[in-house]
PDB file of N, CA and C in Angstrom:
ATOM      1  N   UNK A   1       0.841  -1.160   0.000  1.00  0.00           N
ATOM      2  CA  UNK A   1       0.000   0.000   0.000  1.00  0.00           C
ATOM      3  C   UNK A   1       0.894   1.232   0.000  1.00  0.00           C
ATOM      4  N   UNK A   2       0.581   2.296  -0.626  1.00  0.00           N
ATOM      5  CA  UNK A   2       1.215   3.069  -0.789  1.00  0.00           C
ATOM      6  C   UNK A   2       0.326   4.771  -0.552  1.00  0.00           C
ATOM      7  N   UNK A   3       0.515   5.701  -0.148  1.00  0.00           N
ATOM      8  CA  UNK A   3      -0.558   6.607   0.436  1.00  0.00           C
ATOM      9  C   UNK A   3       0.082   7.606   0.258  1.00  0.00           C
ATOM     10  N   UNK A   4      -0.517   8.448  -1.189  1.00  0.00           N
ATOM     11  CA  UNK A   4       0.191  10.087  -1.404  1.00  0.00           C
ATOM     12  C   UNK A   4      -0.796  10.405  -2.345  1.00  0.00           C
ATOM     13  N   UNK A   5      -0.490  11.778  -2.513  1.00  0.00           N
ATOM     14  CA  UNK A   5      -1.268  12.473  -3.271  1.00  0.00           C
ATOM     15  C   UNK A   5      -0.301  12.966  -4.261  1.00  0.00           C
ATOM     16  N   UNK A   6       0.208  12.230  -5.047  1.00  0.00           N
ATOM     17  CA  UNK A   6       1.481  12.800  -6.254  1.00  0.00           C
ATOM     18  C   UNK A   6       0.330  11.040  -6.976  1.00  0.00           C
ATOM     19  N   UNK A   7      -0.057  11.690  -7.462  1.00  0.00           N
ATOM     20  CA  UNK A   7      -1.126  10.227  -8.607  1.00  0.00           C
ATOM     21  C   UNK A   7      -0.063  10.010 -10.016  1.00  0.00           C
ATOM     22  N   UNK A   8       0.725  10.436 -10.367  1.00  0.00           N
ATOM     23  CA  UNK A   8       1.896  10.558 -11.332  1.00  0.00           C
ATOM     24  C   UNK A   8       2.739   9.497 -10.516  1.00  0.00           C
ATOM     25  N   UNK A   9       3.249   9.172  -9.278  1.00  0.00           N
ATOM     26  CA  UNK A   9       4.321   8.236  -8.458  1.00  0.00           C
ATOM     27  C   UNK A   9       3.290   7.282  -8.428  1.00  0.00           C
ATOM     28  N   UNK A  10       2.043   7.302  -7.820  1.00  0.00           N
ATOM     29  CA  UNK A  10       1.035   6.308  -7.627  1.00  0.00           C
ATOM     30  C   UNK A  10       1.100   5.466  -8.591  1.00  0.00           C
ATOM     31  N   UNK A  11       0.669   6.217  -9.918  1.00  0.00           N
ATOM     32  CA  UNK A  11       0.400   5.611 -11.323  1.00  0.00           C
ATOM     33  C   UNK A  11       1.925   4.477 -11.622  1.00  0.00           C
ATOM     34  N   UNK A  12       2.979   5.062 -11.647  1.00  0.00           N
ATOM     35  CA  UNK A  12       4.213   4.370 -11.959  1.00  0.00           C
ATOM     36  C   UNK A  12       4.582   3.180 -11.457  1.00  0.00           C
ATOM     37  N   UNK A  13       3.915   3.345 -10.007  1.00  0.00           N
ATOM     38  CA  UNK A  13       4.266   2.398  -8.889  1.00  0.00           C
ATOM     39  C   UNK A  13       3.605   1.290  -8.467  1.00  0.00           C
ATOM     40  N   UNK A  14       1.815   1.705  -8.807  1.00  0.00           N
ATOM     41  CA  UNK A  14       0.878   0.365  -8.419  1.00  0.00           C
ATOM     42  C   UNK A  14       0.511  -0.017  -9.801  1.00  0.00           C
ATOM     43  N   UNK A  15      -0.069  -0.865  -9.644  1.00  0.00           N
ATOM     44  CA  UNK A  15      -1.302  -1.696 -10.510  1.00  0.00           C
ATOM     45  C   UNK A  15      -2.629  -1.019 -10.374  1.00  0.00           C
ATOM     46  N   UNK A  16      -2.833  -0.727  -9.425  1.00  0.00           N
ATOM     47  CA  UNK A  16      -4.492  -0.371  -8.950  1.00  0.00           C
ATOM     48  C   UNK A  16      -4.226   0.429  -7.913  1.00  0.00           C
ATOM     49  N   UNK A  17      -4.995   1.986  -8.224  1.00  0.00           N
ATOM     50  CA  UNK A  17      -5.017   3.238  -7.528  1.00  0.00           C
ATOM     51  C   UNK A  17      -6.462   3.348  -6.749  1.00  0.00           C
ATOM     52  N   UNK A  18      -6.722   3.687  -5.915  1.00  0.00           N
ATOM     53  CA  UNK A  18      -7.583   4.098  -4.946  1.00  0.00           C
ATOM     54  C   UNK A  18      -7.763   5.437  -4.620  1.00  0.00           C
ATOM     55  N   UNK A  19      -8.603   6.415  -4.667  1.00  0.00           N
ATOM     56  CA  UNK A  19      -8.815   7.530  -4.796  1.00  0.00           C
ATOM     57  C   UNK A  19      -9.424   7.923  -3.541  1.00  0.00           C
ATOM     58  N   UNK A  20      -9.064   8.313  -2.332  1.00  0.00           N
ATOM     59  CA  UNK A  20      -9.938   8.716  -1.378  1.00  0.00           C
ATOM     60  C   UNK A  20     -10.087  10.486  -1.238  1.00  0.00           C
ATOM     61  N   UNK A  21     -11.143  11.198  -0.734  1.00  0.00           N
ATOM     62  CA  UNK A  21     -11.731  12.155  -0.897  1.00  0.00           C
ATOM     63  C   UNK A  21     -12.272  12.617   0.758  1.00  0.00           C
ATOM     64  N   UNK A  22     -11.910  13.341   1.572  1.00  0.00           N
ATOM     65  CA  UNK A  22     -12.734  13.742   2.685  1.00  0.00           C
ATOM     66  C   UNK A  22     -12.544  12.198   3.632  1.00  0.00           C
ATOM     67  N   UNK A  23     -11.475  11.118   3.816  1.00  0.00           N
ATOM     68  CA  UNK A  23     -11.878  10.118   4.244  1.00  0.00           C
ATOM     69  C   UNK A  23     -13.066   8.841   3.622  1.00  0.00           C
ATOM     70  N   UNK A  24     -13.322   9.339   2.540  1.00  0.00           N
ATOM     71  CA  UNK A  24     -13.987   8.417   1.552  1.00  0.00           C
ATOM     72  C   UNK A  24     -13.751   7.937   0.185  1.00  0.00           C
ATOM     73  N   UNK A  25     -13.831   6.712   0.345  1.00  0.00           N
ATOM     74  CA  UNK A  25     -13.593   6.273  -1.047  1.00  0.00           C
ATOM     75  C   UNK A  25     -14.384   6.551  -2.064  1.00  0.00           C
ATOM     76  N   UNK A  26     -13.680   7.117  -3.107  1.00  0.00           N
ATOM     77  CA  UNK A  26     -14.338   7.691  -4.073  1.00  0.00           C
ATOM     78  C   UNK A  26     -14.378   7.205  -5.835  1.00  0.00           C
ATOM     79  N   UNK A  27     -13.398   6.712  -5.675  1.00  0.00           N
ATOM     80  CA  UNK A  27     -12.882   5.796  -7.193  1.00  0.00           C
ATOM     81  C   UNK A  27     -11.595   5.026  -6.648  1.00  0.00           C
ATOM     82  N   UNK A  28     -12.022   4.021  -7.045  1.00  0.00           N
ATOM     83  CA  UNK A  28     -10.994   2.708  -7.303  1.00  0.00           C
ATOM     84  C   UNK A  28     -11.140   2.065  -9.287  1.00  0.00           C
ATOM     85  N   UNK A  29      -9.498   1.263  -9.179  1.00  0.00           N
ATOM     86  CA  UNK A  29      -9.410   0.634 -10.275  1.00  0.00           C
ATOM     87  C   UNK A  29      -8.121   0.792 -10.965  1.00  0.00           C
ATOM     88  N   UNK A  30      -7.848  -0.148 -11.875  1.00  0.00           N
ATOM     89  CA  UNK A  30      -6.720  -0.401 -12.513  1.00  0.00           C
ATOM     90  C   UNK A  30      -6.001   0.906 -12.523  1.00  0.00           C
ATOM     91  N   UNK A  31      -4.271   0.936 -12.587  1.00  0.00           N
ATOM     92  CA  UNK A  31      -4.069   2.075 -12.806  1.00  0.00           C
ATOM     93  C   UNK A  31      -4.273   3.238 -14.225  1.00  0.00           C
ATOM     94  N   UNK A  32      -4.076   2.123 -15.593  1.00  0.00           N
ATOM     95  CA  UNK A  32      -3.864   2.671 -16.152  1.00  0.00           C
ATOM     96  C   UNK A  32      -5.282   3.484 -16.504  1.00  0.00           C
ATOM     97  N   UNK A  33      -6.743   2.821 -16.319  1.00  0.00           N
ATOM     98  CA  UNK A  33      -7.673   3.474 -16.342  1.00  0.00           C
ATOM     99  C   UNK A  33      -8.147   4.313 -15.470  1.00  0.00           C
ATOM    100  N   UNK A  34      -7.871   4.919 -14.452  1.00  0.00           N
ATOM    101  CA  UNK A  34      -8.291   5.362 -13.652  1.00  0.00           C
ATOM    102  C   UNK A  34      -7.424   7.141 -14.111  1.00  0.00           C
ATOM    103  N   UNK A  35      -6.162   6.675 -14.827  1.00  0.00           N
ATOM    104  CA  UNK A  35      -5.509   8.201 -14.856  1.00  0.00           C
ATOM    105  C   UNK A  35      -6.283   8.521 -16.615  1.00  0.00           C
ATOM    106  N   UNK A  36      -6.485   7.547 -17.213  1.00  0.00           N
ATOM    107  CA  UNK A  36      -6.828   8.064 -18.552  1.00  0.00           C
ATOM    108  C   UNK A  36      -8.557   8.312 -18.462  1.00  0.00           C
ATOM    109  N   UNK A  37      -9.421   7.758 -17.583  1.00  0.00           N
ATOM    110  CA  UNK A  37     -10.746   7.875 -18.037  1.00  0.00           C
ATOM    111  C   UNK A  37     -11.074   8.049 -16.549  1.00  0.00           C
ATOM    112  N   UNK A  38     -10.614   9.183 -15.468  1.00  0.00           N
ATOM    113  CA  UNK A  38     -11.542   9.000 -14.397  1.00  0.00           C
ATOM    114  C   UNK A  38     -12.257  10.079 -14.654  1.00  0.00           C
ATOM    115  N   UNK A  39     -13.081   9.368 -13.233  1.00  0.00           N
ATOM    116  CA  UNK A  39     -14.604   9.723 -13.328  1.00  0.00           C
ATOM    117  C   UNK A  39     -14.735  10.734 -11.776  1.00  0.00           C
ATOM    118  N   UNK A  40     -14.292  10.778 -11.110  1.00  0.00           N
ATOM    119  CA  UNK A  40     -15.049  11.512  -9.868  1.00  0.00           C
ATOM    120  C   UNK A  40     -14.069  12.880 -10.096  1.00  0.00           C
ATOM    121  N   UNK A  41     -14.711  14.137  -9.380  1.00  0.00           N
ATOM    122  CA  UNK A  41     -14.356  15.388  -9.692  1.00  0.00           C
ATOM    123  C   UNK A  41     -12.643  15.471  -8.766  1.00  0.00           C
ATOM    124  N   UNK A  42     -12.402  15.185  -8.297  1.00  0.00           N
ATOM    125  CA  UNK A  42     -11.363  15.056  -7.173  1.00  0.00           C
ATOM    126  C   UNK A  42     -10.146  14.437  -7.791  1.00  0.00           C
ATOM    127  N   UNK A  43     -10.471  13.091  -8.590  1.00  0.00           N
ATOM    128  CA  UNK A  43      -9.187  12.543  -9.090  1.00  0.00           C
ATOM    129  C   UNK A  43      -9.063  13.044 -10.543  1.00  0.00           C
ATOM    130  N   UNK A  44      -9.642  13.625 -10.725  1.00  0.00           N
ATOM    131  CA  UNK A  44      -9.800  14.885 -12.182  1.00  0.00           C
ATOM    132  C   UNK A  44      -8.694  15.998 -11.644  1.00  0.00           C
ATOM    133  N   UNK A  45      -9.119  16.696 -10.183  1.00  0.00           N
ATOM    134  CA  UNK A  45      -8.458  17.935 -10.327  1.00  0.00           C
ATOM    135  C   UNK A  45      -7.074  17.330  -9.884  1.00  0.00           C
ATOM    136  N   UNK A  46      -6.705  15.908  -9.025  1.00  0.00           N
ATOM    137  CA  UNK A  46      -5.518  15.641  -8.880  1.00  0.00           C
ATOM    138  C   UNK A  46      -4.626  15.633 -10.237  1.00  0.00           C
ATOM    139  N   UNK A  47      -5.171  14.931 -11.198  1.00  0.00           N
ATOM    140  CA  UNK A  47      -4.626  14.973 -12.527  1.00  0.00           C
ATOM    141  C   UNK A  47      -4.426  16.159 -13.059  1.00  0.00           C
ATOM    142  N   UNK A  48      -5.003  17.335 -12.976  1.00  0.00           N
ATOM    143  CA  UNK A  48      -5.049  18.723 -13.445  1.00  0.00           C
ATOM    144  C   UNK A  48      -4.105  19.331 -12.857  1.00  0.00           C
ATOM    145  N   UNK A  49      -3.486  18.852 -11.415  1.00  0.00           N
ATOM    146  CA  UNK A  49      -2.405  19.494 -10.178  1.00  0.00           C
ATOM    147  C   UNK A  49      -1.130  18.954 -10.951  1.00  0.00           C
ATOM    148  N   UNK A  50      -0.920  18.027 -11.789  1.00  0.00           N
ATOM    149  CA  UNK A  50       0.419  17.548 -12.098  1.00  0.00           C
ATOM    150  C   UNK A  50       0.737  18.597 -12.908  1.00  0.00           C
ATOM    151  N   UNK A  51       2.395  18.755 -12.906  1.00  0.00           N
ATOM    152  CA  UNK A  51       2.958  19.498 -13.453  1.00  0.00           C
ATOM    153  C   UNK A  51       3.095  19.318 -15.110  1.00  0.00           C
ATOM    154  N   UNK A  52       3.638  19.902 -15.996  1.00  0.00           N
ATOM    155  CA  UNK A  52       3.937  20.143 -17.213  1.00  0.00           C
ATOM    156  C   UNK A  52       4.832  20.536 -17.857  1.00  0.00           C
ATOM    157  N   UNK A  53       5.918  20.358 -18.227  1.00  0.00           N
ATOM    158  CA  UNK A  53       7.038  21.029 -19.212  1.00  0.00           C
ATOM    159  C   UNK A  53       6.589  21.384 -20.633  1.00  0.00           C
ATOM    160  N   UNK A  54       5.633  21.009 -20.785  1.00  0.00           N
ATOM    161  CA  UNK A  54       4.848  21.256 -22.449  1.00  0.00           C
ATOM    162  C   UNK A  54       4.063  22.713 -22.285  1.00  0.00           C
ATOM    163  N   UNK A  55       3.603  22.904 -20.664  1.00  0.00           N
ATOM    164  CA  UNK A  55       2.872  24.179 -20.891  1.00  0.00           C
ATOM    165  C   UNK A  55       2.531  24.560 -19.393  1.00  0.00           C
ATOM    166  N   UNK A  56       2.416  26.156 -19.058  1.00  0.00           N
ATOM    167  CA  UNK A  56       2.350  26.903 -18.020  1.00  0.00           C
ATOM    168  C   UNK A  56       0.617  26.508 -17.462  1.00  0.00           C
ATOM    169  N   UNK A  57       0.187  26.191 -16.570  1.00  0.00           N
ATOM    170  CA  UNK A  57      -1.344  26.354 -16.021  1.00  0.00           C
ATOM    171  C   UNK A  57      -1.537  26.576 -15.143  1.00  0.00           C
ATOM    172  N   UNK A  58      -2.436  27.553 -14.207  1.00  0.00           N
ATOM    173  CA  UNK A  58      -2.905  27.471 -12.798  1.00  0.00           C
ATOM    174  C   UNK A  58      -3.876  26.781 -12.185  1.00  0.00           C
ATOM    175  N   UNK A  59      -2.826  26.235 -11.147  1.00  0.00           N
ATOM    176  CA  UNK A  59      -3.771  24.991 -10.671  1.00  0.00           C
ATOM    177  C   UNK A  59      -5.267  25.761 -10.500  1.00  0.00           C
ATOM    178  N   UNK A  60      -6.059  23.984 -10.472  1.00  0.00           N
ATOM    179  CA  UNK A  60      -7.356  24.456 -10.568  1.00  0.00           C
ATOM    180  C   UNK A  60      -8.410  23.528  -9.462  1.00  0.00           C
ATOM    181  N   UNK A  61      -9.247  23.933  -8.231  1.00  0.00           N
ATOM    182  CA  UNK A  61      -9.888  23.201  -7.308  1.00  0.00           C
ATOM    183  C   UNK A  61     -11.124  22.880  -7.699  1.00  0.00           C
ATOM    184  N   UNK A  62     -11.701  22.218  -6.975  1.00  0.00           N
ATOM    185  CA  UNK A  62     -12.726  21.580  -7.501  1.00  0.00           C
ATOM    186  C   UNK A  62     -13.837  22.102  -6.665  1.00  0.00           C
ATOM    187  N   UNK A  63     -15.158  22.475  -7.443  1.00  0.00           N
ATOM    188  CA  UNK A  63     -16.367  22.886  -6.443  1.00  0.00           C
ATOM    189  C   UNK A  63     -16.854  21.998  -5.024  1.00  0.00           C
ATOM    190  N   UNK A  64     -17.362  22.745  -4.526  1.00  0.00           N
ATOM    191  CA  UNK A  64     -17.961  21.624  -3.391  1.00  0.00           C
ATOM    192  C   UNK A  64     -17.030  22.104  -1.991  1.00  0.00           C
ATOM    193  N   UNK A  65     -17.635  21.156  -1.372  1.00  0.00           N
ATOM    194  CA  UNK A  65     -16.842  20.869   0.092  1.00  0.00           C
ATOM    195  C   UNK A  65     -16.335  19.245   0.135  1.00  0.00           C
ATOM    196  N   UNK A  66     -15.514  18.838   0.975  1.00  0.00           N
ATOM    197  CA  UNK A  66     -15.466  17.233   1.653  1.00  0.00           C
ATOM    198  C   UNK A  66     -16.580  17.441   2.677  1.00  0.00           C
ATOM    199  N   UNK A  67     -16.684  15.785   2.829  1.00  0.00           N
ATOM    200  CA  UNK A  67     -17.607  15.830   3.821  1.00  0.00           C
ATOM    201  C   UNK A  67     -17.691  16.135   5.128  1.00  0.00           C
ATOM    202  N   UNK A  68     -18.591  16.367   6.306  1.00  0.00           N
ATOM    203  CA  UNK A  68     -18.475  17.085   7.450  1.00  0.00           C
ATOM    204  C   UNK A  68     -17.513  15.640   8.204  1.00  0.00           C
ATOM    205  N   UNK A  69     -16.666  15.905   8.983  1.00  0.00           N
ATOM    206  CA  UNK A  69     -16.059  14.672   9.716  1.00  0.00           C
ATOM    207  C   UNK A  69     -16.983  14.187  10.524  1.00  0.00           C
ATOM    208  N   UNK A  70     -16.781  12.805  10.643  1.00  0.00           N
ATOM    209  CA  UNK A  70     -17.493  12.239  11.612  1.00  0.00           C
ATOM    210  C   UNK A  70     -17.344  12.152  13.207  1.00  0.00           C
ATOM    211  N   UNK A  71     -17.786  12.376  14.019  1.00  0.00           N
ATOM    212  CA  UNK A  71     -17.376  13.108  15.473  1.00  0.00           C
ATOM    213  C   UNK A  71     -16.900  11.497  16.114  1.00  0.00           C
ATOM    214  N   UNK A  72     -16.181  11.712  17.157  1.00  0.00           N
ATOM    215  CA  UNK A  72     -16.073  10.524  17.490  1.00  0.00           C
ATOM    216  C   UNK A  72     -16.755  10.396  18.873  1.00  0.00           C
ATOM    217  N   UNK A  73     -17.268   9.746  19.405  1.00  0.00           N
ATOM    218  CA  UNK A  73     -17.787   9.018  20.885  1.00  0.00           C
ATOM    219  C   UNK A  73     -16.577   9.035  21.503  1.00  0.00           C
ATOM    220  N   UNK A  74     -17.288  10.182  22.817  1.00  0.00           N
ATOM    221  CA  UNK A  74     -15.475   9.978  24.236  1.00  0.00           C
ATOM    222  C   UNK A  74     -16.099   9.356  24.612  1.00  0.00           C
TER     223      UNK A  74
END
């Protein structure tokens, strides 16, 4: 298991990426599909955060909030 938010090292390194969001899983699946055809707004803007030598962009966030945390029982 491996746990970062650089999805470019992820991609190189696993077979199958896991996408968590706010403490929730949000997309799972193979690596190579998950960087060419994902689907949830979050592992979109992670892909949009990687850098570029082909061209200048400002990063870009994604609408919304994460979800409220869940409180814990003292």
């Amino acid at each position: 298991m491996l746990i970062s938010h650089d999805i470019s090292q992820v991609h190189r390194l696993c077979d199958n990426i896991a996408v968590m969001y706010g403490g929730e899983l949000v997309e799972q699946g193979p690596a190579d599909n998950l960087i060419t055809q994902p689907r949830h707004p979050y592992t979109k803007a992670l892909l949009a955060c990687l850098p570029s030598i082909r061209e200048r962009r400002d990063l870009r966030g994604i609408a919304g909030a994460p979800p409220p945390r869940a409180s814990s029982a003292s």
